[in-house]
N, C-alpha and C. Protein backbone atom coordinates (compact mmCIF):
# COMPACT_ATOMS: atom_id res chain seq x y z
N UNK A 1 3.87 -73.02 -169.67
CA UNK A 1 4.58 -73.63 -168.56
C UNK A 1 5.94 -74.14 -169.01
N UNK A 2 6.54 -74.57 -169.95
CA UNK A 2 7.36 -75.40 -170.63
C UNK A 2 8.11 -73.96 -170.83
N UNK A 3 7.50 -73.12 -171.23
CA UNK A 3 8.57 -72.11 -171.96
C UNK A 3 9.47 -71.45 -170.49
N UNK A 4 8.37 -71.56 -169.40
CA UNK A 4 8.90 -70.71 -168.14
C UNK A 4 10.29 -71.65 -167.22
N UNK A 5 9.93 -72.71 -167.64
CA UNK A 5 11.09 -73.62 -167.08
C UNK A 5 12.13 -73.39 -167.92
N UNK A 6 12.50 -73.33 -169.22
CA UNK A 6 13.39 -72.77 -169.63
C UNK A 6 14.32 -71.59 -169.46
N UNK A 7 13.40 -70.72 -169.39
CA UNK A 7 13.88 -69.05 -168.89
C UNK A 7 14.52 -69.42 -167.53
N UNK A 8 13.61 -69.91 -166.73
CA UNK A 8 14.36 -70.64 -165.13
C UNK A 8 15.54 -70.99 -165.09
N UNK A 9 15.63 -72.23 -166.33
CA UNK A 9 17.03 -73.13 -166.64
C UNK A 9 18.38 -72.40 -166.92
N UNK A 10 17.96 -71.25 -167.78
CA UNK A 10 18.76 -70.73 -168.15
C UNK A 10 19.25 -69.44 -167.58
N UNK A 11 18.20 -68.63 -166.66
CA UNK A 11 18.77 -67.97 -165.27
C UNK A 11 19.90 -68.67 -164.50
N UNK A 12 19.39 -70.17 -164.29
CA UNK A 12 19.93 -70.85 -163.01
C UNK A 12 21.79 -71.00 -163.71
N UNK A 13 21.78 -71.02 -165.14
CA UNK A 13 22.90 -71.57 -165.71
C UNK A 13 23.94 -70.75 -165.93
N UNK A 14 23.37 -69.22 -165.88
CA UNK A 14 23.72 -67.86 -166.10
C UNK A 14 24.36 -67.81 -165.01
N UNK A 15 23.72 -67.83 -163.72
CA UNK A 15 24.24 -67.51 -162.30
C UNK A 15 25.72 -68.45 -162.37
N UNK A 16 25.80 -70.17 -162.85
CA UNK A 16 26.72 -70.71 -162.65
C UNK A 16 27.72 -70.43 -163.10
N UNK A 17 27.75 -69.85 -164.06
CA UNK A 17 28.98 -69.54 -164.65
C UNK A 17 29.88 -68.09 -164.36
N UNK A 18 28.81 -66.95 -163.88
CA UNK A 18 29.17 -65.89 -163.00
C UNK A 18 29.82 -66.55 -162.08
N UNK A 19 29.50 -67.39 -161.45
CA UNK A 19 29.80 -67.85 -160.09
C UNK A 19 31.06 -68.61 -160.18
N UNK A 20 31.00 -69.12 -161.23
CA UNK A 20 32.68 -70.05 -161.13
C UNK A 20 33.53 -69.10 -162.03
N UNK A 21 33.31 -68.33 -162.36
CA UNK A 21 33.96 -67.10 -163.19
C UNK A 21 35.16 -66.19 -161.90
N UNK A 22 33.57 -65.63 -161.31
CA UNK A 22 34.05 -64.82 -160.06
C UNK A 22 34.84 -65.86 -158.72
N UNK A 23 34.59 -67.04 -159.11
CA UNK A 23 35.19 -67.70 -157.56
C UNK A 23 36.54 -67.94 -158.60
N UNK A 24 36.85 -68.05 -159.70
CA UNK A 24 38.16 -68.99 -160.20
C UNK A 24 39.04 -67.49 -160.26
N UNK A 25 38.72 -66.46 -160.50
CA UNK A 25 39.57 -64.80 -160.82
C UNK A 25 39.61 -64.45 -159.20
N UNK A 26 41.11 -64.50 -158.96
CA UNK A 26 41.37 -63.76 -157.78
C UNK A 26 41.30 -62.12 -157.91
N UNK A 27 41.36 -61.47 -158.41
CA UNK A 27 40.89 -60.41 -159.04
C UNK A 27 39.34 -59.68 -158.74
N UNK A 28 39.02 -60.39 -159.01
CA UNK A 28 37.41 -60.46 -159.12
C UNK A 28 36.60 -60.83 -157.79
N UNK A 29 36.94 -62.13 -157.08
CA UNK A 29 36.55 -62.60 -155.93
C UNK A 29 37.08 -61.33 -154.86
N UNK A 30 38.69 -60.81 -155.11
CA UNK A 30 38.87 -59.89 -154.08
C UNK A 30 37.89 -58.55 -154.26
N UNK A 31 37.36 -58.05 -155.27
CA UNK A 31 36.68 -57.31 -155.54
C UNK A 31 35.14 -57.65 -154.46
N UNK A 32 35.10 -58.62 -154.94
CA UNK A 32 33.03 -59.13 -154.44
C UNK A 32 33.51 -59.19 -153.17
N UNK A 33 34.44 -59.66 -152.42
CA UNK A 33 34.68 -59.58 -151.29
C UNK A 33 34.96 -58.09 -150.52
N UNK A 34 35.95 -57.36 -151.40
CA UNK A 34 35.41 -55.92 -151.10
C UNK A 34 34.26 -55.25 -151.03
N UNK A 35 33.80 -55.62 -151.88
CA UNK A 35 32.12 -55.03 -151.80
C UNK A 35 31.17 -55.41 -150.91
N UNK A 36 31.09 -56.96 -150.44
CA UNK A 36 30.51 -57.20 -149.62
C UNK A 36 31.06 -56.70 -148.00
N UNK A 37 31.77 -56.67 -147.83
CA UNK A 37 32.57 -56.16 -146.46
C UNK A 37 31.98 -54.36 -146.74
N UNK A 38 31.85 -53.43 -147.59
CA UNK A 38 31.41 -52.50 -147.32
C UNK A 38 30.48 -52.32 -147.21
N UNK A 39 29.58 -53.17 -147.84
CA UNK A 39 28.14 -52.93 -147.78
C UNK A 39 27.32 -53.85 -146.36
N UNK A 40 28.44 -54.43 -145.70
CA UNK A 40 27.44 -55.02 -144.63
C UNK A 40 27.48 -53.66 -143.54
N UNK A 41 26.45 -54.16 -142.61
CA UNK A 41 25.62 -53.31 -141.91
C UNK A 41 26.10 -53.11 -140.41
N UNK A 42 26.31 -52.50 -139.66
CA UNK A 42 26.77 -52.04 -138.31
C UNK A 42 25.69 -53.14 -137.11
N UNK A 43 26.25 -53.15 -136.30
CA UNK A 43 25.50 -54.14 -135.36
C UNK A 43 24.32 -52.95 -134.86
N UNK A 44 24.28 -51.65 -134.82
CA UNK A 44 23.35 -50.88 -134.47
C UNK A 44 22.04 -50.87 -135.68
N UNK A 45 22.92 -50.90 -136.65
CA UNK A 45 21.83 -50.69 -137.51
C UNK A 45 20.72 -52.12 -138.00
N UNK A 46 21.61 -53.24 -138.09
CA UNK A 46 20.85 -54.39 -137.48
C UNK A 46 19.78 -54.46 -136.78
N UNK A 47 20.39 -54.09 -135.22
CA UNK A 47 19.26 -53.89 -134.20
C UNK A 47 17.99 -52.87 -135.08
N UNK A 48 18.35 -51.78 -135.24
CA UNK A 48 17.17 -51.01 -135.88
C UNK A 48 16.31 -51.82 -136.57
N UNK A 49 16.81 -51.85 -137.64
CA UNK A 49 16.28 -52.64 -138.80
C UNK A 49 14.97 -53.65 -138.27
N UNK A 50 15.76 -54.47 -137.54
CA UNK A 50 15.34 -55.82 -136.52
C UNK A 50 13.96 -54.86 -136.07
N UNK A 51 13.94 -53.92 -135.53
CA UNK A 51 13.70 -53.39 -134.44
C UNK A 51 12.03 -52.87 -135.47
N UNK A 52 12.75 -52.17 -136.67
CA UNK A 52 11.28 -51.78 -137.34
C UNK A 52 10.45 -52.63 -138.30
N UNK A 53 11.20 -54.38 -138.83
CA UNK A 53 10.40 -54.92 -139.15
C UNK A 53 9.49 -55.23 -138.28
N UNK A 54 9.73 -55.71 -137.34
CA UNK A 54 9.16 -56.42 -135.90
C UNK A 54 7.58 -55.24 -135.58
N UNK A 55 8.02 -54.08 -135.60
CA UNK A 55 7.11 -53.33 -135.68
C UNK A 55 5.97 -53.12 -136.26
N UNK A 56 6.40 -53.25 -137.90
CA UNK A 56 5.38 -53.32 -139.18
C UNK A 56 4.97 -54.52 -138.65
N UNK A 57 5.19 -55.78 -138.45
CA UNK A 57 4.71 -57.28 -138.71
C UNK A 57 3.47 -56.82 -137.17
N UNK A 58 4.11 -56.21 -136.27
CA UNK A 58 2.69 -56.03 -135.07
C UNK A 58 1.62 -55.43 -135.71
N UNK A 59 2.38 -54.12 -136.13
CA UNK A 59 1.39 -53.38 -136.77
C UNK A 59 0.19 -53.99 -137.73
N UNK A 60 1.14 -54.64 -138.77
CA UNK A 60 -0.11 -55.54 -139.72
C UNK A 60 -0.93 -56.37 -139.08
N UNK A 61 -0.20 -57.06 -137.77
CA UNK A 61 -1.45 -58.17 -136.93
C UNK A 61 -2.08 -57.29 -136.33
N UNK A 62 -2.13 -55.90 -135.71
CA UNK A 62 -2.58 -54.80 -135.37
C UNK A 62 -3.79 -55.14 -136.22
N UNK A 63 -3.79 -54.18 -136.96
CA UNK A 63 -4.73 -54.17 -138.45
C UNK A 63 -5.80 -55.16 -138.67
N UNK A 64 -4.88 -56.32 -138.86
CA UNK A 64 -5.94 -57.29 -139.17
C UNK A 64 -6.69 -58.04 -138.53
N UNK A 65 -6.16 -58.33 -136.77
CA UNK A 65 -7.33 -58.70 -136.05
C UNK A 65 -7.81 -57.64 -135.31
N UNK A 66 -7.66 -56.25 -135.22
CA UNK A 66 -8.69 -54.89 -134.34
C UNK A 66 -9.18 -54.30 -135.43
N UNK A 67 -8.41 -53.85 -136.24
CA UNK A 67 -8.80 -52.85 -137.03
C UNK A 67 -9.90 -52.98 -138.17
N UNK A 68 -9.58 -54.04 -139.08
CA UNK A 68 -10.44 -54.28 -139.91
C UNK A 68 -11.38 -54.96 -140.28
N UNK A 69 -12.76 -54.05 -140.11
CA UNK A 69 -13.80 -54.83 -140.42
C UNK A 69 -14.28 -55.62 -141.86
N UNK A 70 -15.01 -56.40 -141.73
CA UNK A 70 -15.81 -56.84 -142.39
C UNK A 70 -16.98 -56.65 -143.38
């Protein structure tokens, strides 16, 4: 347990310094900001998306209160 909080600590400490790395380099921030602007998603495809979790999550309550017995 002791050893896993460490590994944790030092994830969490890793991220901070990426993070004030990439926010202090205009360079860099314009980059992550490029990237994020391409990689977001169309308002159609949203809806989809939306559209087929919503589906699976019936489906699984489907399943588990008709379908499967005991």
């Amino acid at each position: 347990m002791f050893r896993s909080r460490w590994i944790l600590l030092t994830l969490f400490a890793v991220v901070a310094v990426v993070a004030i790395y990439v926010g202090t380099n205009p360079e860099m921030a314009s980059r992550y900001a490029a990237a994020q602007r391409d990689a977001a998603l169309s308002a159609d495809s949203k809806e989809t998306i939306t559209l087929l979790i919503g589906l699976a999550i019936a489906a699984y309550f489907g399943w588990f209160f008709f379908i499967r017995r005991h």
